[in-house]
N, C-alpha and C. Protein backbone atom coordinates (compact mmCIF):
# COMPACT_ATOMS: atom_id res chain seq x y z
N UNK A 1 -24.87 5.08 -12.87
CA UNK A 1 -23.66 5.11 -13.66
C UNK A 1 -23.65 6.37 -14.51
N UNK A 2 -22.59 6.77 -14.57
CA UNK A 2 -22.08 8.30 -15.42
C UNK A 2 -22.80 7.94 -16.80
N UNK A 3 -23.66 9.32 -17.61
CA UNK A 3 -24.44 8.68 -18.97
C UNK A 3 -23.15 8.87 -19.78
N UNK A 4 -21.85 9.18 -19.05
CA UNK A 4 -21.20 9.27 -20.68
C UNK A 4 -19.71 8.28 -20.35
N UNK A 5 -20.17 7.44 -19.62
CA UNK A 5 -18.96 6.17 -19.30
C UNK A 5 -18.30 5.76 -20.74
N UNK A 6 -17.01 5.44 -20.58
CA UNK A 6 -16.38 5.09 -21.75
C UNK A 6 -15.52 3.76 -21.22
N UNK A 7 -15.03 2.47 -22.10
CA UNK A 7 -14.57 1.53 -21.75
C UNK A 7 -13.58 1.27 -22.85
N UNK A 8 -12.45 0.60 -22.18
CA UNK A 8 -10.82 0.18 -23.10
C UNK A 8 -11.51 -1.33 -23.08
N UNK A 9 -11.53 -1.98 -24.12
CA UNK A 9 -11.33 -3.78 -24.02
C UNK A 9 -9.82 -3.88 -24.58
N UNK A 10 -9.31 -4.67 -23.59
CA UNK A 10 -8.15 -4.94 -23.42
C UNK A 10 -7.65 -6.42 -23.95
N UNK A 11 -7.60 -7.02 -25.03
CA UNK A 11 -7.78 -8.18 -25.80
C UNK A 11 -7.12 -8.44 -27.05
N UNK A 12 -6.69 -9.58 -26.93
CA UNK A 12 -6.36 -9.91 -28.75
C UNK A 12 -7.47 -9.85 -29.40
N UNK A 13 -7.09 -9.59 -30.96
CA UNK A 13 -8.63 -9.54 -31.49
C UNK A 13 -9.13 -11.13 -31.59
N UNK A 14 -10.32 -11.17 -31.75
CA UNK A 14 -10.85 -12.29 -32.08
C UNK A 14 -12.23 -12.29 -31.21
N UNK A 15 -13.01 -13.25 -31.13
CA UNK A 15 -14.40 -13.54 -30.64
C UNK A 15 -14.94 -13.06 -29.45
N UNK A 16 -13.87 -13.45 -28.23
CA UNK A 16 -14.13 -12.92 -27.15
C UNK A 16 -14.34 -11.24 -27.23
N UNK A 17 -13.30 -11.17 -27.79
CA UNK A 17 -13.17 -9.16 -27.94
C UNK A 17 -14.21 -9.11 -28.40
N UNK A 18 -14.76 -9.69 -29.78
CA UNK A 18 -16.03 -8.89 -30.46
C UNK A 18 -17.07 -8.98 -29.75
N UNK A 19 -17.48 -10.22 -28.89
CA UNK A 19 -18.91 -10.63 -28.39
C UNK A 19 -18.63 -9.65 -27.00
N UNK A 20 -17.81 -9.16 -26.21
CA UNK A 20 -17.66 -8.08 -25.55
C UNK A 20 -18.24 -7.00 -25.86
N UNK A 21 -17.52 -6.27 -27.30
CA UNK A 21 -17.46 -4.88 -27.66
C UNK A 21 -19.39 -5.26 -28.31
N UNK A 22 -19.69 -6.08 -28.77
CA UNK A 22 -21.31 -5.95 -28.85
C UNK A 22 -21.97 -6.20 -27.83
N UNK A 23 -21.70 -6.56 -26.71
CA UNK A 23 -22.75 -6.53 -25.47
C UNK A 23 -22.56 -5.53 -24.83
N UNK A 24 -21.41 -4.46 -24.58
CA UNK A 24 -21.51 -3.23 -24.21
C UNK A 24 -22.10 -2.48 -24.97
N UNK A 25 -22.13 -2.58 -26.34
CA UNK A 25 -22.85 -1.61 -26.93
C UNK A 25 -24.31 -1.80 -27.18
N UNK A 26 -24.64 -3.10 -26.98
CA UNK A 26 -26.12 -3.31 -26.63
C UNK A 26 -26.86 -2.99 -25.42
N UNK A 27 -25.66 -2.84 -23.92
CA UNK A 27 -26.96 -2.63 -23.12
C UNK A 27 -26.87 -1.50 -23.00
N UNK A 28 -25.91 -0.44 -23.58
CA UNK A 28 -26.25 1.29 -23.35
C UNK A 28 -25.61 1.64 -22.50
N UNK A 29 -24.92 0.50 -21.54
CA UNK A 29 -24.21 1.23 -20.25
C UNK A 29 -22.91 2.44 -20.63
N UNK A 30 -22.36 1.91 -21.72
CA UNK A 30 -21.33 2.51 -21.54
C UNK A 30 -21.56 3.58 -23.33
N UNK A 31 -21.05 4.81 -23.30
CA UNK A 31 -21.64 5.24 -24.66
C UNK A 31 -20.00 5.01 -25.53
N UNK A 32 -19.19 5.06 -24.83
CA UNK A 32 -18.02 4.93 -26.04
C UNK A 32 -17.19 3.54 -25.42
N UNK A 33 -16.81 2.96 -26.46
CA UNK A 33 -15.55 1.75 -25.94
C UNK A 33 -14.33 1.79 -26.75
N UNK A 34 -13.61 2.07 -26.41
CA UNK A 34 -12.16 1.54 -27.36
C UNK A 34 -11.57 0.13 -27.43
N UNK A 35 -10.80 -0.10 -28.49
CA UNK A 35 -10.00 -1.07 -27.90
C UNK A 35 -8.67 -1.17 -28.17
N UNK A 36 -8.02 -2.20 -27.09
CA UNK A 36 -6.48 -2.00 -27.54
C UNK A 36 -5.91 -3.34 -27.45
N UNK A 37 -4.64 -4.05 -28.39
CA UNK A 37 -4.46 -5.42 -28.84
C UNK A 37 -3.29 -6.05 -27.55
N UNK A 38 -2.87 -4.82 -26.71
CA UNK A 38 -1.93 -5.62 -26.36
C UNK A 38 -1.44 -4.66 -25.11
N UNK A 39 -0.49 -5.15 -24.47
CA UNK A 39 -0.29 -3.68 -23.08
C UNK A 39 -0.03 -2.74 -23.46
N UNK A 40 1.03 -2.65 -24.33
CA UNK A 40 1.73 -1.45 -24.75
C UNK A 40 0.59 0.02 -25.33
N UNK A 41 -0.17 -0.77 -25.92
CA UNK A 41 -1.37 0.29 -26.71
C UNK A 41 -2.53 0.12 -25.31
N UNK A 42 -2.61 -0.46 -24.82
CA UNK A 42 -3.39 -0.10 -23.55
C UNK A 42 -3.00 0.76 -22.76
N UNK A 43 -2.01 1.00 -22.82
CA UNK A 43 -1.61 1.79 -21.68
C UNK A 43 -1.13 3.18 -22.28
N UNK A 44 -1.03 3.19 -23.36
CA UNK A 44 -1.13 4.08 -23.90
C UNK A 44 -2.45 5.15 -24.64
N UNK A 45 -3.41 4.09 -24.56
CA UNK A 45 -4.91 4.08 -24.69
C UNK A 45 -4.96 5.29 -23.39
N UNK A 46 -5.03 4.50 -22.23
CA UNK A 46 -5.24 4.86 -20.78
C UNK A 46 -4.73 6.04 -20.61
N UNK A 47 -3.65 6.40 -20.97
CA UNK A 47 -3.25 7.85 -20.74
C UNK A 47 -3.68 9.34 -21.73
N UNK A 48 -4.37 8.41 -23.14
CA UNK A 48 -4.74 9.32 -23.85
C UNK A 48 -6.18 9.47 -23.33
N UNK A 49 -6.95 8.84 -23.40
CA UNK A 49 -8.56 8.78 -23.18
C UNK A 49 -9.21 8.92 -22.02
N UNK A 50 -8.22 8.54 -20.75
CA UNK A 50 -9.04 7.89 -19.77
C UNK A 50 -10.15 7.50 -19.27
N UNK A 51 -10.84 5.79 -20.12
CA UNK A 51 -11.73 5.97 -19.50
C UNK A 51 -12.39 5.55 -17.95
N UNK A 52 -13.26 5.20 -18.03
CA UNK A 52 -13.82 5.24 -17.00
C UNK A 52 -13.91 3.56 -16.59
N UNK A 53 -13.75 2.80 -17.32
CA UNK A 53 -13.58 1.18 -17.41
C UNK A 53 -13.17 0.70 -17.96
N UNK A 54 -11.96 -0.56 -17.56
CA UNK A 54 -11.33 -1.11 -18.19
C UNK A 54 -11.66 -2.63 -18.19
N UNK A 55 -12.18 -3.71 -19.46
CA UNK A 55 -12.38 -4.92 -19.49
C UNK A 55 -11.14 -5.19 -19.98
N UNK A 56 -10.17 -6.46 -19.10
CA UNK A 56 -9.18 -6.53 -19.16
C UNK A 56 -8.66 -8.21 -19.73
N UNK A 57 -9.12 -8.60 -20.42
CA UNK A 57 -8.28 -10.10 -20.58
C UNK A 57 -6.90 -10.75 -20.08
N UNK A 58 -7.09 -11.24 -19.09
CA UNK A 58 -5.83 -12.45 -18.62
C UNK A 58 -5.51 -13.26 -18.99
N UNK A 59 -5.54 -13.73 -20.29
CA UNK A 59 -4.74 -13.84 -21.02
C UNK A 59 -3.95 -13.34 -21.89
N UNK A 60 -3.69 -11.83 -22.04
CA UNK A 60 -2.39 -11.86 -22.82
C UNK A 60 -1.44 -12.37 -22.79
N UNK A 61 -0.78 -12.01 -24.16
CA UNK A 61 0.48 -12.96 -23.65
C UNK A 61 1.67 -12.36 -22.80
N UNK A 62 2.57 -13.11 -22.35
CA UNK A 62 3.76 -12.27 -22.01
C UNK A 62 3.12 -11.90 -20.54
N UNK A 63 2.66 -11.93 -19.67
CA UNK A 63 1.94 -11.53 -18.44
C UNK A 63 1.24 -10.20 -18.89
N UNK A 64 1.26 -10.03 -19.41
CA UNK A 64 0.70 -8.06 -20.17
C UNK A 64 -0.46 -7.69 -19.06
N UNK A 65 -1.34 -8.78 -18.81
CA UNK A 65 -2.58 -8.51 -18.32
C UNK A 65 -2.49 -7.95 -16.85
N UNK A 66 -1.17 -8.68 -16.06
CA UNK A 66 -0.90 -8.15 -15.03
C UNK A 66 0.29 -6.96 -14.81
N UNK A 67 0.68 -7.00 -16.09
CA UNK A 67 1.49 -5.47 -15.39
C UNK A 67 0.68 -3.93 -16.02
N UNK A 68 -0.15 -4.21 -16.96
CA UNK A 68 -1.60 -3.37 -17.25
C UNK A 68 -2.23 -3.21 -15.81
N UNK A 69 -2.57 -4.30 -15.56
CA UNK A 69 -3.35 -4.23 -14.05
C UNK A 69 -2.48 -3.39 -13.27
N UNK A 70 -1.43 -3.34 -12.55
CA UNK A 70 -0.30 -3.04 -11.50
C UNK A 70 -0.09 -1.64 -12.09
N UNK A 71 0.06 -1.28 -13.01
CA UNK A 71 0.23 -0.15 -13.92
C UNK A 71 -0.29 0.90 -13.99
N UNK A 72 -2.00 0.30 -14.00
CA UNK A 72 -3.69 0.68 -13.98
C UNK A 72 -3.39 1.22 -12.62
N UNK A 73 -3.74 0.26 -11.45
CA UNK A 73 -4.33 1.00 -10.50
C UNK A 73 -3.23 1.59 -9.90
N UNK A 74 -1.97 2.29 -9.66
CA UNK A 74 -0.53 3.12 -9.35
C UNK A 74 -1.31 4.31 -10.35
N UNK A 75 -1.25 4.44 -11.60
CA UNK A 75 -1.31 5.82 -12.16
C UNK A 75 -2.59 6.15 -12.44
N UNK A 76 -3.60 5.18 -12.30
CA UNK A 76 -5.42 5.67 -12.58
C UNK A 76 -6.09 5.38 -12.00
N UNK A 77 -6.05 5.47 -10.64
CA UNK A 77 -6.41 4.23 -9.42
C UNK A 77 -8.52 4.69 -9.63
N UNK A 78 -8.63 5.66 -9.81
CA UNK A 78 -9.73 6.00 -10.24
C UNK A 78 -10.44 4.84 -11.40
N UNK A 79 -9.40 4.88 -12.31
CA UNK A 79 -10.25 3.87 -12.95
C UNK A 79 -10.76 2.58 -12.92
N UNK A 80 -11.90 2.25 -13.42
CA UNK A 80 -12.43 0.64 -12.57
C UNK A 80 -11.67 -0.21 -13.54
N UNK A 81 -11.49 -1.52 -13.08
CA UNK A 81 -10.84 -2.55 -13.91
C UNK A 81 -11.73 -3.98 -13.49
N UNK A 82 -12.51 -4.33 -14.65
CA UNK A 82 -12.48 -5.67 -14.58
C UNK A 82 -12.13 -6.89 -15.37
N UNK A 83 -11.53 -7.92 -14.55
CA UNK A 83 -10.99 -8.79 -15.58
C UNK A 83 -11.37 -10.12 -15.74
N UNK A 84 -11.48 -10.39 -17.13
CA UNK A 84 -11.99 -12.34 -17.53
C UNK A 84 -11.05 -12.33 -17.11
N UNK A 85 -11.10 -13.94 -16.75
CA UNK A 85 -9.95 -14.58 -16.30
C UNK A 85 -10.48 -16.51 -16.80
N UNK A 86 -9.45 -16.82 -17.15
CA UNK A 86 -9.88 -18.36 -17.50
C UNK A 86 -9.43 -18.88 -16.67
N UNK A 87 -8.79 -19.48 -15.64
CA UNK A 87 -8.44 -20.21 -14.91
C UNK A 87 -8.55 -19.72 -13.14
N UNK A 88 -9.00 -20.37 -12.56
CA UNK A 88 -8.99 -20.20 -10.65
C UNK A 88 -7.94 -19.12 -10.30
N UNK A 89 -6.57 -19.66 -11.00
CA UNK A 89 -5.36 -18.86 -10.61
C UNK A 89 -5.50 -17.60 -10.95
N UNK A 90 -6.05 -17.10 -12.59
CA UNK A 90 -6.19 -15.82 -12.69
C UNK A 90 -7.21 -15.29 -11.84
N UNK A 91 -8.19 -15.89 -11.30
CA UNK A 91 -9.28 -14.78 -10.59
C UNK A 91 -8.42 -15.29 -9.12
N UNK A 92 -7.61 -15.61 -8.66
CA UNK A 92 -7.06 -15.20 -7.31
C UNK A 92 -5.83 -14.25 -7.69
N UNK A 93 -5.37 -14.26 -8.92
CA UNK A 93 -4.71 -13.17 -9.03
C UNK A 93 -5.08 -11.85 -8.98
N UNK A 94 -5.87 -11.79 -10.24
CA UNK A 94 -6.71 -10.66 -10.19
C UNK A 94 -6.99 -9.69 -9.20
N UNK A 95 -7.52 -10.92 -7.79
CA UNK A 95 -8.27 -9.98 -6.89
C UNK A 95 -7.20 -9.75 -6.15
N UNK A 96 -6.03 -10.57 -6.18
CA UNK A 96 -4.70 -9.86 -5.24
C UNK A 96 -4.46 -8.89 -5.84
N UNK A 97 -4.53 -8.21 -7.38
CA UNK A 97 -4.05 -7.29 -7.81
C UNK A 97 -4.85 -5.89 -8.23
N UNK A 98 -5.91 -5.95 -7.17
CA UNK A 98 -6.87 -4.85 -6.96
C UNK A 98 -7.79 -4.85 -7.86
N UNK A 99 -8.51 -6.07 -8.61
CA UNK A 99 -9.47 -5.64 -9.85
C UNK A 99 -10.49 -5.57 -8.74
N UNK A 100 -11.47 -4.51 -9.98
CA UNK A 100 -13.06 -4.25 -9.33
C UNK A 100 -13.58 -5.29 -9.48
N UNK A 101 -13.48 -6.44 -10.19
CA UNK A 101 -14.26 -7.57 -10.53
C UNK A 101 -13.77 -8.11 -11.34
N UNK A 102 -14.52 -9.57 -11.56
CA UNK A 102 -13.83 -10.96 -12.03
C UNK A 102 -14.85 -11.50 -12.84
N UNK A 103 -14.65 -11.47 -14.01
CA UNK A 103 -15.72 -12.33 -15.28
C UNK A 103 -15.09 -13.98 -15.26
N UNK A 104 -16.05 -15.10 -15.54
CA UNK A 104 -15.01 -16.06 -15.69
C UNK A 104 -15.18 -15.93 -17.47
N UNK A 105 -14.63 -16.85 -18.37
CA UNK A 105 -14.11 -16.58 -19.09
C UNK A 105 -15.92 -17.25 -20.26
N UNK A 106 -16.63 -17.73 -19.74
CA UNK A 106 -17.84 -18.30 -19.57
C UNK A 106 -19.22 -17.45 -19.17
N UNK A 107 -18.93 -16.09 -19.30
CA UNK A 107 -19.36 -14.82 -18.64
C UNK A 107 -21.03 -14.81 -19.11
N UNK A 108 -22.01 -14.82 -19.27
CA UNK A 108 -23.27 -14.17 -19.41
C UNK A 108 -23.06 -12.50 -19.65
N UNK A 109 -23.90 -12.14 -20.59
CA UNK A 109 -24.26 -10.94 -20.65
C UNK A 109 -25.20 -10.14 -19.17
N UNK A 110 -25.68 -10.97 -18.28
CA UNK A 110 -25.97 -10.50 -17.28
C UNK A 110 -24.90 -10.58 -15.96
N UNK A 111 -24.14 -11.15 -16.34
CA UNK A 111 -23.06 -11.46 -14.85
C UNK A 111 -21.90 -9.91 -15.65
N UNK A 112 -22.04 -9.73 -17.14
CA UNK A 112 -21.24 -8.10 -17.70
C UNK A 112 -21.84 -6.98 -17.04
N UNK A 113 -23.30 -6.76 -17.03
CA UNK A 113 -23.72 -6.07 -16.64
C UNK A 113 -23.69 -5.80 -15.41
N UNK A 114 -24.26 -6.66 -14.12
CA UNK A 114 -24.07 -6.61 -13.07
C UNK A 114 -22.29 -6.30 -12.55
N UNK A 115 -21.25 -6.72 -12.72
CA UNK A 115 -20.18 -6.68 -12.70
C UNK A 115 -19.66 -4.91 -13.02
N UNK A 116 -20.32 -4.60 -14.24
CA UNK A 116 -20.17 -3.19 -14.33
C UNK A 116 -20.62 -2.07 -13.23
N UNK A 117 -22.25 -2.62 -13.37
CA UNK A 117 -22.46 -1.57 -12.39
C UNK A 117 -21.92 -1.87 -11.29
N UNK A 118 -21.29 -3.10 -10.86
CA UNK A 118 -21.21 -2.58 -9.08
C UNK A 118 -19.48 -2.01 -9.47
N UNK A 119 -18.56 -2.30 -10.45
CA UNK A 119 -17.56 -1.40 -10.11
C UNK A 119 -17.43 -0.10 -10.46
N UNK A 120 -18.90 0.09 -11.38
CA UNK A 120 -18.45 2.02 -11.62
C UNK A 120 -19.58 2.30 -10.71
N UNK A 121 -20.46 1.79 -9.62
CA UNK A 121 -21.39 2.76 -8.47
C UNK A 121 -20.85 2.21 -7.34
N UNK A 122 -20.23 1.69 -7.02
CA UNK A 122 -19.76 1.89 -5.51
C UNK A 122 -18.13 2.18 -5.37
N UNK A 123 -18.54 2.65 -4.38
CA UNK A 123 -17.01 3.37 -3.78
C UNK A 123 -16.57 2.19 -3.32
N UNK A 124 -16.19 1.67 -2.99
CA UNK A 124 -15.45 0.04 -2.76
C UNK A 124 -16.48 -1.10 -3.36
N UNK A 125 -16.38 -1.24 -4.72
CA UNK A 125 -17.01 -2.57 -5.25
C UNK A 125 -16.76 -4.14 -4.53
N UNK A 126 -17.52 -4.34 -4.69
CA UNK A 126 -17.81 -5.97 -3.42
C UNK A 126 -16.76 -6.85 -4.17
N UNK A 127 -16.04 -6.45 -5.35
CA UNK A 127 -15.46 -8.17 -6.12
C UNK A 127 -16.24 -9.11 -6.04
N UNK A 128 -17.43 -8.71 -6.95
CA UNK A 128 -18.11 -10.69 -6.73
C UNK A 128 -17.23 -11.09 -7.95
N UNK A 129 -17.11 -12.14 -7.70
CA UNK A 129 -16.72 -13.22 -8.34
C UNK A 129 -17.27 -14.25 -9.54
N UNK A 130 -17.49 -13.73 -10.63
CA UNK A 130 -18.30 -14.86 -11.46
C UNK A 130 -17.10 -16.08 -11.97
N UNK A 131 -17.80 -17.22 -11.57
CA UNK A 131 -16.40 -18.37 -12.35
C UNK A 131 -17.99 -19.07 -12.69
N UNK A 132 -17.53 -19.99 -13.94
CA UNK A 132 -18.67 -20.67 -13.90
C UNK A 132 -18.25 -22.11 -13.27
């Protein structure tokens, strides 16, 4: 993985976002993360910064999560995207809508990690699938 990877968390604020933005910054993978509350500043994030990974929450509100997604890979197809998803439906969405990977919403700090590296080192990431 690139030593100077940078990541958008894509989230309302609250718990999930924080226990995210501290497990990326604990395992070193990534050296910078931003974050942004909602599509509009995501995607505006995305065009200022670009980074290199996007953790994407499916749940925003308003569908946000999927027209971020649809949005994402048309103008940054480069960039990796992976997304929690709480429900079956979002991780069959998801993967219809080109994510590198699928957190369930129940995620381990080792199913983050693994999930990362395989969508920023391979040239076609496998989509595994974590649901718990």
């Amino acid at each position: 993985m690139d030593k100077h990877a940078s990541a958008l968390i894509i989230a309302s604020p609250g718990r999930l976002r924080d226990s995210l933005r501290v497990m990326l910054s604990a395992k070193g993978e990534i050296t910078r993360n931003q974050l942004a509350d909602d599509g509009k500043a995501a995607l505006l994030e995305l065009a200022k910064n670009r980074p290199s990974l996007v953790l994407l929450d499916a749940n925003l509100p308003g569908g946000e999560a999927w027209r971020v997604l649809d949005e994402l890979k048309q103008r940054w197809p480069q960039t990796r995207c992976v997304v929690w998803a709480h429900t079956p439906t979002q991780v069959r969405r998801a993967a219809s809508a080109g994510a590198d990977g699928v957190l369930g919403a129940r995620f381990s700090s080792s199913n983050l990690s693994v999930a990362i590296k395989q969508a920023m080192t391979e040239s076609k990431p496998r989509r595994e699938w974590y649901w718990p």
